[in-house]
Structures are given as structure tokens and as C-alpha cells.
Protein backbone atom coordinates (compact mmCIF):
# COMPACT_ATOMS: atom_id res chain seq x y z
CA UNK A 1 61.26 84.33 91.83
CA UNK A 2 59.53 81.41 92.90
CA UNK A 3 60.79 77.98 92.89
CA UNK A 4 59.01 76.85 89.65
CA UNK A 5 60.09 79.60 87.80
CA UNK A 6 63.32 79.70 89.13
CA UNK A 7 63.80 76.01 87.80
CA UNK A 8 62.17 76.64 84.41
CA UNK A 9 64.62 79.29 83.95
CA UNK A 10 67.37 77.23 84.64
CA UNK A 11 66.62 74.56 82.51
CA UNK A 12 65.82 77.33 79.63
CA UNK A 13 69.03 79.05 80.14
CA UNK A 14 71.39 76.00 80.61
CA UNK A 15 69.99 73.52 77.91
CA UNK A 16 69.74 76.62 75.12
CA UNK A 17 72.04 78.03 73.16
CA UNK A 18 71.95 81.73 74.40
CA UNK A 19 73.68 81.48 77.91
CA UNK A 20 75.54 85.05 79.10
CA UNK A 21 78.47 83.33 80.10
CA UNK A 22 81.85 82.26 78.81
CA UNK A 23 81.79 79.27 80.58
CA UNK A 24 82.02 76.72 78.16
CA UNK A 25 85.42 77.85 77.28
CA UNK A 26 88.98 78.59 78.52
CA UNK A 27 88.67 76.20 81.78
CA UNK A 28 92.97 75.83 81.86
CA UNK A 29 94.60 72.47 80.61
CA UNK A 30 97.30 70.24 82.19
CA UNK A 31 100.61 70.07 80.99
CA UNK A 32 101.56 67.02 78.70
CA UNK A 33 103.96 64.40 79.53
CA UNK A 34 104.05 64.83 83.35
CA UNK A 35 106.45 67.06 83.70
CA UNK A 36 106.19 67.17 87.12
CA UNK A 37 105.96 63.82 88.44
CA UNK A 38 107.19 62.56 91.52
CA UNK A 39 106.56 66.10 93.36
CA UNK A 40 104.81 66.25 96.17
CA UNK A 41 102.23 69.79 96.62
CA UNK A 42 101.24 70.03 100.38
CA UNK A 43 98.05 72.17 100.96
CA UNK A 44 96.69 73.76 103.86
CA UNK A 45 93.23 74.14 104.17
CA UNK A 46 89.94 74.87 106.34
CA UNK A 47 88.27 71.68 107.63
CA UNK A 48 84.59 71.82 105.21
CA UNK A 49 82.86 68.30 103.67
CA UNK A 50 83.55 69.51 100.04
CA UNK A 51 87.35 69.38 100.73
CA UNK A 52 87.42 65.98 101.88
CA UNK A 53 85.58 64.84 98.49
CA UNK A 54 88.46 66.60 96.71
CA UNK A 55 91.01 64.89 98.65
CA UNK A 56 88.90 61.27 97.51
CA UNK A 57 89.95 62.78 93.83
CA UNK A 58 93.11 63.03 94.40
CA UNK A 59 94.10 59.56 92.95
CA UNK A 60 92.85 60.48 89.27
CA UNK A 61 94.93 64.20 89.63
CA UNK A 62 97.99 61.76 90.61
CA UNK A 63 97.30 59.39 87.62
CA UNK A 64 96.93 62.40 85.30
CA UNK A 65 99.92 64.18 86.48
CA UNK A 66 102.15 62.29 88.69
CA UNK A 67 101.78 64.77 91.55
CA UNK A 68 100.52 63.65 94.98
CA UNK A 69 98.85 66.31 96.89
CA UNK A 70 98.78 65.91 100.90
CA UNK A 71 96.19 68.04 102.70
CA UNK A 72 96.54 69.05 105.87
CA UNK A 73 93.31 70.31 107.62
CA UNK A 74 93.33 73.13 110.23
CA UNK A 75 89.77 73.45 112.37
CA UNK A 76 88.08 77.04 111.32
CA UNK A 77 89.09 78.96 114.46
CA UNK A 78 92.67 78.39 114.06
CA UNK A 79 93.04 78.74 110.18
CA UNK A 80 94.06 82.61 110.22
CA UNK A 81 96.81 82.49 113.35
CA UNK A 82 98.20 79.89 111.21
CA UNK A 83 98.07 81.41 108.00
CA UNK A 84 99.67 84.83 109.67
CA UNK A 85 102.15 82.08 111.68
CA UNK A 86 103.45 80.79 107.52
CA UNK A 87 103.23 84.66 106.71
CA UNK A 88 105.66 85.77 109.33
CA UNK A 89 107.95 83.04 109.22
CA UNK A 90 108.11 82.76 105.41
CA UNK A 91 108.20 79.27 105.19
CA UNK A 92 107.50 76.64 102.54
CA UNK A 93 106.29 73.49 103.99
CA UNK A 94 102.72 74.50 102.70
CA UNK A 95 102.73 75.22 98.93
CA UNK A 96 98.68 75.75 98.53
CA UNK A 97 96.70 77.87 101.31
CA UNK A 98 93.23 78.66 102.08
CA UNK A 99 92.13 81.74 103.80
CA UNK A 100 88.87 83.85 104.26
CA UNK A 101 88.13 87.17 102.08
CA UNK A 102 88.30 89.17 104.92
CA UNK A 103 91.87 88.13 106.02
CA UNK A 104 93.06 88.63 102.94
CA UNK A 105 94.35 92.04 102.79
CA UNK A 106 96.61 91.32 106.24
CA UNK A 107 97.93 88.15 104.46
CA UNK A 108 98.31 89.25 100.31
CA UNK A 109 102.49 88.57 100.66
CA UNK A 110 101.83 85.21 101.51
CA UNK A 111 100.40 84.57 97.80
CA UNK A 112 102.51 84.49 94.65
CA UNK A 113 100.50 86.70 92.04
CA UNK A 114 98.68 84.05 89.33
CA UNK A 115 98.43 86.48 86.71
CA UNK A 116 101.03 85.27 84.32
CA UNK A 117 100.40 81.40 84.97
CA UNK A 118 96.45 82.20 84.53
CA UNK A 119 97.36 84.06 81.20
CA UNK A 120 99.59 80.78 79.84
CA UNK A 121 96.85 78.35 80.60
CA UNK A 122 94.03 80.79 78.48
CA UNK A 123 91.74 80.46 82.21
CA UNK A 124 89.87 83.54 82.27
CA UNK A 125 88.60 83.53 86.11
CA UNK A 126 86.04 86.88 85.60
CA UNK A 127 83.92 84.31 82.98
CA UNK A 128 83.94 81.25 85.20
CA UNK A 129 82.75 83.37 88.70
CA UNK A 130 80.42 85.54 90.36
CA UNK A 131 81.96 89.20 90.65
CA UNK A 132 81.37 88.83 94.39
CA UNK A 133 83.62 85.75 94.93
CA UNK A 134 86.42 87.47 92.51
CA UNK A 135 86.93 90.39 94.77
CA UNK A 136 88.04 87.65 97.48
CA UNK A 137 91.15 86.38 95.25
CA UNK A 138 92.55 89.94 94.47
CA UNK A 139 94.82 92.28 95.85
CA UNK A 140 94.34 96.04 96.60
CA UNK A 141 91.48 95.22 98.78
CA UNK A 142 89.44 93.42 96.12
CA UNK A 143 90.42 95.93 93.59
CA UNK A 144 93.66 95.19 92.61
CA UNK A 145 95.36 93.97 89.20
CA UNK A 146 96.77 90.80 91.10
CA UNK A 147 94.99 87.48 91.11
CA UNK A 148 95.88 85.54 94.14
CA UNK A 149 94.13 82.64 93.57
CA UNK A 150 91.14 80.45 92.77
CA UNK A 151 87.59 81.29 94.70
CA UNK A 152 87.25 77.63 95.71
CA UNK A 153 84.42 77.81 98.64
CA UNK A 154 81.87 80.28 99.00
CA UNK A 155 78.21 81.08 100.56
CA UNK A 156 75.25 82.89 100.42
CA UNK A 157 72.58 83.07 103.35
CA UNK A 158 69.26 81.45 103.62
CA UNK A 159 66.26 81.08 105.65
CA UNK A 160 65.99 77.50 106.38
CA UNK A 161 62.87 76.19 108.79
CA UNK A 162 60.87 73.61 109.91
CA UNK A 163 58.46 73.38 106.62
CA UNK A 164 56.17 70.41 108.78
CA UNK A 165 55.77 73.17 111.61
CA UNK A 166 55.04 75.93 109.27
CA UNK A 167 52.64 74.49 107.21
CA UNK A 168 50.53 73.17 110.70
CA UNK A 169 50.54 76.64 111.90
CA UNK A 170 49.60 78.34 108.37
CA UNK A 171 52.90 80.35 108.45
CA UNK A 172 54.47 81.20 105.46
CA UNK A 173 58.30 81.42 104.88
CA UNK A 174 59.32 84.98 106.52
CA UNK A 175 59.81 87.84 104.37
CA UNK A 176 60.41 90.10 106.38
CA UNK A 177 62.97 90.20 110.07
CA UNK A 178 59.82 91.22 111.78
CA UNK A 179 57.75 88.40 110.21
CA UNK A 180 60.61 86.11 111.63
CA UNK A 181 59.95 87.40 115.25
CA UNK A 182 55.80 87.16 115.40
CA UNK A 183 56.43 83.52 113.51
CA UNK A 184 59.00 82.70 116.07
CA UNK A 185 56.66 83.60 118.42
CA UNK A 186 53.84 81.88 117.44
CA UNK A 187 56.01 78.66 116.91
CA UNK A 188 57.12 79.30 120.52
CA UNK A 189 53.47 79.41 121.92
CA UNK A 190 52.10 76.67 120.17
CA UNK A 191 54.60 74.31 119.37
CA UNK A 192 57.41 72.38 121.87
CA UNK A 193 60.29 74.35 120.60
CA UNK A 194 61.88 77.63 120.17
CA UNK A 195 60.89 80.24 117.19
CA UNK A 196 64.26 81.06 115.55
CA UNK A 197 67.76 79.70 116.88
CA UNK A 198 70.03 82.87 116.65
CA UNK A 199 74.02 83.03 117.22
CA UNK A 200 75.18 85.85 119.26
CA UNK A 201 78.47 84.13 121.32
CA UNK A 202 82.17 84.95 120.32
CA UNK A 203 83.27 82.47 117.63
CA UNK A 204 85.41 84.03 115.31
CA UNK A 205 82.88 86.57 114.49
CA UNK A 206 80.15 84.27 113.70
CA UNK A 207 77.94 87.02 115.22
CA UNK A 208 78.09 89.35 112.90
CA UNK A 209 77.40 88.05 110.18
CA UNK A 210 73.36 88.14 110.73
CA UNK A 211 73.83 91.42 112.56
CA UNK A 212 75.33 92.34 108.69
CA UNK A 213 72.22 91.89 107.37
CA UNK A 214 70.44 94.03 109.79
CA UNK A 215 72.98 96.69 109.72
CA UNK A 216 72.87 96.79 106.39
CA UNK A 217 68.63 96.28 105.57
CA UNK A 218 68.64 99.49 108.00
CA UNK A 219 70.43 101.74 106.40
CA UNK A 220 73.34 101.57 108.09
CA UNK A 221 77.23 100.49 106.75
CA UNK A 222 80.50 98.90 108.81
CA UNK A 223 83.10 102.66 107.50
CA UNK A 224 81.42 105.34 106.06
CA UNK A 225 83.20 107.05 102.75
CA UNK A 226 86.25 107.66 104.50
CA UNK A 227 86.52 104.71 106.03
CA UNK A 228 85.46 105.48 109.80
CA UNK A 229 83.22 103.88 111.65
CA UNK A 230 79.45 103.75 110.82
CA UNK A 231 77.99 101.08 112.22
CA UNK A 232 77.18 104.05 115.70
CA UNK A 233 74.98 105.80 113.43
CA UNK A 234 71.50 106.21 114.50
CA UNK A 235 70.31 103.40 111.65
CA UNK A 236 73.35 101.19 113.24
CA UNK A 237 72.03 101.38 116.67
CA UNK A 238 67.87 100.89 115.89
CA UNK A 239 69.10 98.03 113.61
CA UNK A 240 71.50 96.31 116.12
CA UNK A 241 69.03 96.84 118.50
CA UNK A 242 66.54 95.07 116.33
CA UNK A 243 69.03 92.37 116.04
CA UNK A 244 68.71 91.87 119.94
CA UNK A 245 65.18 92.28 120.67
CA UNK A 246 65.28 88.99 119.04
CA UNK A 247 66.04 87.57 121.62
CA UNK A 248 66.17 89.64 124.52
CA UNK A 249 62.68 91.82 124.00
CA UNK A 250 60.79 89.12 121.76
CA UNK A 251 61.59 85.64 122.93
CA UNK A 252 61.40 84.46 119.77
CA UNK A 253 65.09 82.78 120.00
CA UNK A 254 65.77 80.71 123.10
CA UNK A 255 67.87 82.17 125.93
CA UNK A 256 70.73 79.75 124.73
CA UNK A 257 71.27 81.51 122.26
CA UNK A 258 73.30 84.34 124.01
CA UNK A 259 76.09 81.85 123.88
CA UNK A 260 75.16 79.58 120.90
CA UNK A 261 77.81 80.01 117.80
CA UNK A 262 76.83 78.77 114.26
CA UNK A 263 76.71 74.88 115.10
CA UNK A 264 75.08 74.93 117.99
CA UNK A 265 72.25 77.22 116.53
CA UNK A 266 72.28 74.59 113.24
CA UNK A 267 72.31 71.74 115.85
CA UNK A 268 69.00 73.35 117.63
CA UNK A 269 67.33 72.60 114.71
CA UNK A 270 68.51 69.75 113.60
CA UNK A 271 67.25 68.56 117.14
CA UNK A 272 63.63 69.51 116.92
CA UNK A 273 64.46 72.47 119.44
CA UNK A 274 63.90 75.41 117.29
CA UNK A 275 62.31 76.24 114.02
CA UNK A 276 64.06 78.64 112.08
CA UNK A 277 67.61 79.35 111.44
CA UNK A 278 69.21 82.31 109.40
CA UNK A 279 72.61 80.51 108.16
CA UNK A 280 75.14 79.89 105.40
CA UNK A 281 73.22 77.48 102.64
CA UNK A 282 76.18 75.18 103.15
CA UNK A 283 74.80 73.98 106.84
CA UNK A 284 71.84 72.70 104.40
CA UNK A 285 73.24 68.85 104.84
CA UNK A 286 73.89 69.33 108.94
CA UNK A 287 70.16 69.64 109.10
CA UNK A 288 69.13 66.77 106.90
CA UNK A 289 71.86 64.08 107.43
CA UNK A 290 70.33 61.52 109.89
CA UNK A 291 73.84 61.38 111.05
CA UNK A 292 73.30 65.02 112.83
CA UNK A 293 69.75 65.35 112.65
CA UNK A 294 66.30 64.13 113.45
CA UNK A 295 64.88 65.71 110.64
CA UNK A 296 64.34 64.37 107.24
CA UNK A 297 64.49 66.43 103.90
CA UNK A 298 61.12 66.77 103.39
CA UNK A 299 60.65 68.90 106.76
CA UNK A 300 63.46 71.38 105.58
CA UNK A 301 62.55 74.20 103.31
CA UNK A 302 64.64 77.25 102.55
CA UNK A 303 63.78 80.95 101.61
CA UNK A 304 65.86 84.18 101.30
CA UNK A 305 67.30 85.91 103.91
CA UNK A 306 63.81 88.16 105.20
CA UNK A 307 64.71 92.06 105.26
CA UNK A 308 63.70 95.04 106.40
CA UNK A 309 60.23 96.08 105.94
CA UNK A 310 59.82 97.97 102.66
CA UNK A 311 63.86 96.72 101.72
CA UNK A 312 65.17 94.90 99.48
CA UNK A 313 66.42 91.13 100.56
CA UNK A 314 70.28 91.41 101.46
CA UNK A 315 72.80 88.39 101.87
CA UNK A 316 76.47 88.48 103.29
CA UNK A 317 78.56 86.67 100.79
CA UNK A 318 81.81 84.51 102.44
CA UNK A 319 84.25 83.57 100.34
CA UNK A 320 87.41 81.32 100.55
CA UNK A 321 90.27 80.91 97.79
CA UNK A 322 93.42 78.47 97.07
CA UNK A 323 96.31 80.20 96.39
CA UNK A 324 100.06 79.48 95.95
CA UNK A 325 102.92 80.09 98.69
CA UNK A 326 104.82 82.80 97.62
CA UNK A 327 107.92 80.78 99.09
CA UNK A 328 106.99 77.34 97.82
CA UNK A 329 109.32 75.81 95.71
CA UNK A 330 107.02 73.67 93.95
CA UNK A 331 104.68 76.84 92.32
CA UNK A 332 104.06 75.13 88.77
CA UNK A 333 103.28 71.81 90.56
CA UNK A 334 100.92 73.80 92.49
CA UNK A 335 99.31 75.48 89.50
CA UNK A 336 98.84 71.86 87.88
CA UNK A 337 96.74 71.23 90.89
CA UNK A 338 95.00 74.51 91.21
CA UNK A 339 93.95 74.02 87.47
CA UNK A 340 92.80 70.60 87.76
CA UNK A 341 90.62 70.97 90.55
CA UNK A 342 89.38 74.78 89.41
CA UNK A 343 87.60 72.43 86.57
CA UNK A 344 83.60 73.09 86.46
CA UNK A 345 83.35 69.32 86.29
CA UNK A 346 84.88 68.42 89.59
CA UNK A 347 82.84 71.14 91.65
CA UNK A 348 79.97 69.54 89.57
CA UNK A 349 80.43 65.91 90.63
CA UNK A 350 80.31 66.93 94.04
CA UNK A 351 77.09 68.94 93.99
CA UNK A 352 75.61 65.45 92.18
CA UNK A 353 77.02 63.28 94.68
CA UNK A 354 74.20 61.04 96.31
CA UNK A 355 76.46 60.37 99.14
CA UNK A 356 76.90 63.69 100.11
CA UNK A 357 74.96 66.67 100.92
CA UNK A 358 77.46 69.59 99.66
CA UNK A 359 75.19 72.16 98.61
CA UNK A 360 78.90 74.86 97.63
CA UNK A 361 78.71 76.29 94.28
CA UNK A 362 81.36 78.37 93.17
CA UNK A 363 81.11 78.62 89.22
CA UNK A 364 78.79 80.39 87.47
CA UNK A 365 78.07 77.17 85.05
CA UNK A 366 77.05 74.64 88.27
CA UNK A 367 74.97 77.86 90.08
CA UNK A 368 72.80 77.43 86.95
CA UNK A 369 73.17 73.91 86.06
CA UNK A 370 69.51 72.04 85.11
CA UNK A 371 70.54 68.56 87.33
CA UNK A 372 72.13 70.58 90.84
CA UNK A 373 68.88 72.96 90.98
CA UNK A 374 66.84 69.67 90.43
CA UNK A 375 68.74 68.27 93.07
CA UNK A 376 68.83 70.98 95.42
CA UNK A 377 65.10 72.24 94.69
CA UNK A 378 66.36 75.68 93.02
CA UNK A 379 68.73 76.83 95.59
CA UNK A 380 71.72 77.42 93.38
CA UNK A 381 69.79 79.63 90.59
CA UNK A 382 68.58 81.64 94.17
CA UNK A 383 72.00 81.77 94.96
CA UNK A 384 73.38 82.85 91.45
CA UNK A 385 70.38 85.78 91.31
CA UNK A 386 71.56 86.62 95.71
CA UNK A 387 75.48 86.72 94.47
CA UNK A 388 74.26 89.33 91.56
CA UNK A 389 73.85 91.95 94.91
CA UNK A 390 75.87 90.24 97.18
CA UNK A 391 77.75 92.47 99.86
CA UNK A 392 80.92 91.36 101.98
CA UNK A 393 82.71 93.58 104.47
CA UNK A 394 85.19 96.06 103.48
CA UNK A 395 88.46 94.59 102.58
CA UNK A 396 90.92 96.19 104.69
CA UNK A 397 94.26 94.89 106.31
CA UNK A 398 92.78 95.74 110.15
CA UNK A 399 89.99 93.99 109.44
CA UNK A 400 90.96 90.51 111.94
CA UNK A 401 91.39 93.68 114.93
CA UNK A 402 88.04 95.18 113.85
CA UNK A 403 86.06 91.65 114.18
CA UNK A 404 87.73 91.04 117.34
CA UNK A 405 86.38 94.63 118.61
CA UNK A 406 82.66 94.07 117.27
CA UNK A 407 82.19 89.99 118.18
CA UNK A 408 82.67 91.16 121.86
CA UNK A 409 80.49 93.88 121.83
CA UNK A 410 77.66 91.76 120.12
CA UNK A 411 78.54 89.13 122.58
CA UNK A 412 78.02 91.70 125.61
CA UNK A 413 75.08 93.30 124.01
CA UNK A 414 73.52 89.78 124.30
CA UNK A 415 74.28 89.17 127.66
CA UNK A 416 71.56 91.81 128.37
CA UNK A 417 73.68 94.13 130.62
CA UNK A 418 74.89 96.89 128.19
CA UNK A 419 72.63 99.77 126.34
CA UNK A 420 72.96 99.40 122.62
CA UNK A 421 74.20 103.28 121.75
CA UNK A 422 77.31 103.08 124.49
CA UNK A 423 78.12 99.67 123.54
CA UNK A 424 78.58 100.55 119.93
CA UNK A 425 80.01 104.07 120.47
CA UNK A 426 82.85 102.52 122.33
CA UNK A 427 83.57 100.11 120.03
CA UNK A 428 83.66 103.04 117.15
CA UNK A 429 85.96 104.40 119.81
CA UNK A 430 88.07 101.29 119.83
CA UNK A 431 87.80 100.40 115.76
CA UNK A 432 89.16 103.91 115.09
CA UNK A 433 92.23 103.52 117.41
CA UNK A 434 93.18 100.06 115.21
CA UNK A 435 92.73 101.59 111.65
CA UNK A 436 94.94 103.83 112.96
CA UNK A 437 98.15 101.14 114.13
């Protein structure tokens, strides 16, 4: 859809009558009288901007309930050793954790099962979210009958580029990968800076989650039906390949980017060094605060992910969720919190904050609210039509092993001195021998 339609939609759909979903009711209440005052509910969570504007709420939680919540913040690289380091010790200093879909299934007993607490407080999660951020906060690898918690940070893809530098040249937003490359190319040629800025170092498996997108446009799939590896098949080797000539055939991403993870490949642009980068919406206010960037919104525009010629658009979804310590003893405390801040209303404040640039949607009511899309220029409707076809990785317990395995062999592959079949044949090689421990 295009941008004007997209926002005449919205406004259509969320000032009528008729909307699809459930969201006006059942949001969860807070317990009368304070029965809980004086505790204390300690939460550990991922560093990210739209968890430091909760923690400036927490005053008006504390007035409401008499709980005081204390976050403590662990950087993105260390949040799953630590989460595995509470798991294996079973202890209860932390009463709320984060953690990443895809570490779920290796870390389900640390969360105490919501179901019953959800069921007393009438909050009916499947009408207030996107399918594709509910998988993250089940068990049975997304399938399960156990809630584990709230989806409280999640992310689609974009295209975001230089719209200044694109509209000089007479390029148009790339629909397609290959469009990407002879734009990057052309940007390269013509203007002082680099076509696309791509992320192919080790960071936690920041790689692969472009290389997802390829994999996937192409045919190709991470396990096949019986949960082996896939990504060797002949459409997972000509679309990593793809992936690399990027960069190593095309020269339409800068050298650096062999090494560059996810900031530094934000930070390119945000410097006037390259034009285009393929990246979770969320980096939208790295590249247009004049605290970490040159640019100013107007030279930022955004577009779907491009795909493969003749494909349909694809976007890996991320999602993140707040659960409770199975071990706390402070779990209703914890609930008050989880309900309070779960609230449509809070998420919505910080989308409309004019001192921020948090672009992180979660519930289905603010992906479709009139005033964020205004805001944002239609991004969140985008993003609620994306999450309809969203795809995350499999869900499996070995999964931390398996993007370990794959990060290094993308890394190698774009170091230039590895063939693209062996490289990903050995890694099969190696991904079958951890499903199997």
C-alpha cells in the first residue's frame, strides 16, 4: 500500500466503529487498596530507549500501587548468559526478566506460567497482539498452552535511505535485493559515500538476520520438515551467496562492512557514509537524532524490506517479553506491574512522545492508531500489515548453539576466503551434531 492509503486506512479503521479487534476491552485492572505496598519488584532487562521511558513511569505505578520497581539493565550481548546464569542457579533476586524469542525454549523453567493470573485479571493477550509476537511468550516452542509472559518489545525490518540522495539521482525506494545492489552502485559512483551499509561481523548473530530474508525470499528454510538442516540446499547456497556478492562481487556495501555489526552499519548512515541500510524500524531515531546523526528527518525515508525478484516482500520479526521468575517471591507484585505497564495507553504515550524517537509498537490498537502513523508517516500500519506474514526462526531449545555455528560462518564467508557451498555444508555438518546433544 502506499503511504496515503496506508494512512487513510488507518484513520478509517481506528476512528470507526467496525475495528477487527478486541482491543478496546479486557486490558487487566490493578488490585484495590494496595495490597501490596511496600514491596519492592526488581526487573532485569535489555538496555533499549523505550525501557528507560518506562522506568520515568515508574513514580505513577508506585503512587497507584505502592510497589517500587528497580530495573537493572544488562547491555544486549550479555542478556542471555545472564538469563541462563538466574536459570541455573535458581535464584530470586530478579523477579521480572526479559529475554529474546529465540532463547526462549532453552530458558521456559525460568518463567512461572501466567495462565491463571491472566485468566483472574479478564486480559486476553491473543486480542491485544500480533500472532507473531504471541508465539514469543509461549511454551512448547511457540505452540504451547503456557503463557510466559507479556510481548513487551518487538520489530519488523525496513528499508531506510538517504531520501535527499535518492531523489538527486532519480532512484526510487528498492523493491527488489537486486534493485538495492545497481542503486548502491550508482550511489557509490556518483555520490561521496557508500551504496548500502550491510552487517556481516559476529555480534550475537546480528548477521543473520538480513541473510534470513535472503534465505528465505529464495526459497530456502533454516530445518527442513524434520527439523535438519536446510539452509545447504541449493536455494540456501545461491541465496547466501547473493547475500555476499553484496559486498564482495558488487561493491555496493563498503569493505567495512565485513566487520560492521548493527550500530556501526546504522552509524554509517547516520554519518553521511552510506545510503541505505536494511535494519530493525526501531534504529529509526539513531538515524534522525542530531545527537547520533548528521541527518535530519526529512532526508530519512523508509520502505519494505526489497525481495526477491518475482517474491513476495519478507520481514524477520524479533520479539522480546517480560515474564515472572519462577522463584521470585514477590509473583503477584510482579503481575501488578506486568499489568500496569502491558496497558495500550502507556506503550501509546511513548510512541507520542516529542522527546523521544521510539518508533516500538507492540499492540495491535497503537500499530493502527490515527496520531502514531501521523507521527511516524505510516510506518506502524506497514508494520501491522508486515507482522500479518511475519516469520521468526524456529523455536527450538539448541537454537543459542545453532546461531553461534551460522554467525561464524557468515562472518568467514565475508572475509572473502571461503566458497559458499563448503562453508555452509560444514556448518549443516556442525548444526546437526548440536540438535543432537
Amino acid at each position: 500500500m502506499k503511504r496515503r492509503n496506508i494512512l487513510q486506512a488507518t484513520a478509517a479503521s481506528v476512528g470507526g466503529a467496525a475495528v477487527p479487534w478486541a482491543f478496546a476491552q479486557n486490558i487487566g485492572s490493578i488490585k484495590p487498596g494496595k495490597p501490596y505496598a511496600g514491596t519492592e519488584v526488581n526487573l532485569l532487562t535489555v538496555v533499549a530507549p523505550q525501557f528507560k521511558a518506562h522506568e520515568a513511569k515508574m513514580a505513577e505505578f508506585e503512587a497507584l500501587t505502592g510497589i517500587k520497581v528497580k530495573y537493572q539493565y544488562v547491555p544486549f550481548a550479555s542478556t542471555r548468559e545472564k538469563l541462563t546464569a538466574e536459570l541455573v542457579g535458581g535464584s530470586a533476586q530478579y523477579d521480572v526478566l526479559s529475554t529474546m524469542d529465540v532463547w526462549g525454549p532453552s530458558l521456559y523453567n525460568l518463567f512461572e506460567p501466567l495462565n491463571s493470573r491472566l485468566a483472574e485479571k479478564k486480559i486476553d493477550l491473543e486480542s491485544r497482539y500480533p500472532l507473531a509476537h504471541m508465539r514469543a511468550s509461549r511454551d512448547g516452542n511457540g505452540t504451547g498452552k503456557n503463557v510466559l509472559g507479556f510481548p513487551i518489545r518487538g520489530h519488523v525490518q525496513l528499508m531506510f535511505y538517504r531520501k535527499d540522495v535518492f531523489d538527486k539521482l532519480g532512484l526510487k525506494a528498492p523493491a527488489t535485493w537486486d534493485d538495492m545492489v545497481e542503486s548502491g552502485k550508482i550511489i557509490s559512483a556518483k555520490a561521496d559515500m557508500a551504496g548500502v551499509a550491510m552487517y556481516y561481523g559476529k555480534t550475537a548473530g546480528q548477521n543473520l538476520m538480513i541473510w534470513f530474508n535472503y534465505l528465505w525470499g529464495g526459497g530456502g528454510d533454516l530445518l527442513d520438515a524434520k527439523g535438519q538442516p536446510a539452509f545447504n540446499s541449493p536455494a540456501g547456497v545461491a541465496a547466501t551467496q547473493a547475500y555476499m556478492d553484496v559486498m564482495l562481487k558488487h561493491k555496493a556495501a563498503p569493505a567495512a562492512s565485513a566487520s560492521f555489526n548493527e550500530v556501526d552499519a546504522v552509524n554509517s548512515v547516520a554519518q553521511g557514509k552510506s545510503a541505505m541500510v536494511p535494519v530493525w524500524w526501531w534504529r529509526y531515531a539513531s538515524l534522525v537524532d542530531p545527537k547520533t546523526s548528521t541527518l535530519k528527518p526529512e532526508q530519512i525515508a523508509f520502505a519494505p524490506l526489497p525481495s526477491m525478484p518475482g517474491k513476495d516482500n519478507t520481514t524477520y520479526t524479533n520479539t522480546w517479553f517480560y515474564g515472572i521468575n519462577k522463584n521470585s517471591k514477590k509473583k503477584e507484585a510482579a503481575m501488578e506491574f506486568l499489568t500496569w505497564l502491558s496497558n495500550p495507553e502507556i506503550e501509546r504515550g511513548v510512541l507520542l512522545d516529542k522527546s523521544m524517537n521510539e518508533v516500538v509498537a507492540m499492540q495491535t490498537k497503537n500499530l493502527l492508531d490515527a496520531d502514531v502513523n501521523l507521527r511516524y508517516k505510516g510506518m506502524h500500519v506497514f508494520a501491522a500489515q508486515a507482522l500479518k506474514g511475519a516469520k521468526g526462526t524456529p523455536l527450538f531449545s539448541q537454537w543459542p548453539q545453532v546461531s553461534d555455528i551460522l554467525e561464524a560462518s557468515i562472518s568467514e564467508l565475508a572475509g572473502g576466503k571461503t566458497q559458499v557451498k563448503p562453508a555452509l555444508d560444514d556448518a549443516a555438518a556442525r548444526v546437526r551434531k548440536a540438535m543432537r546433544a
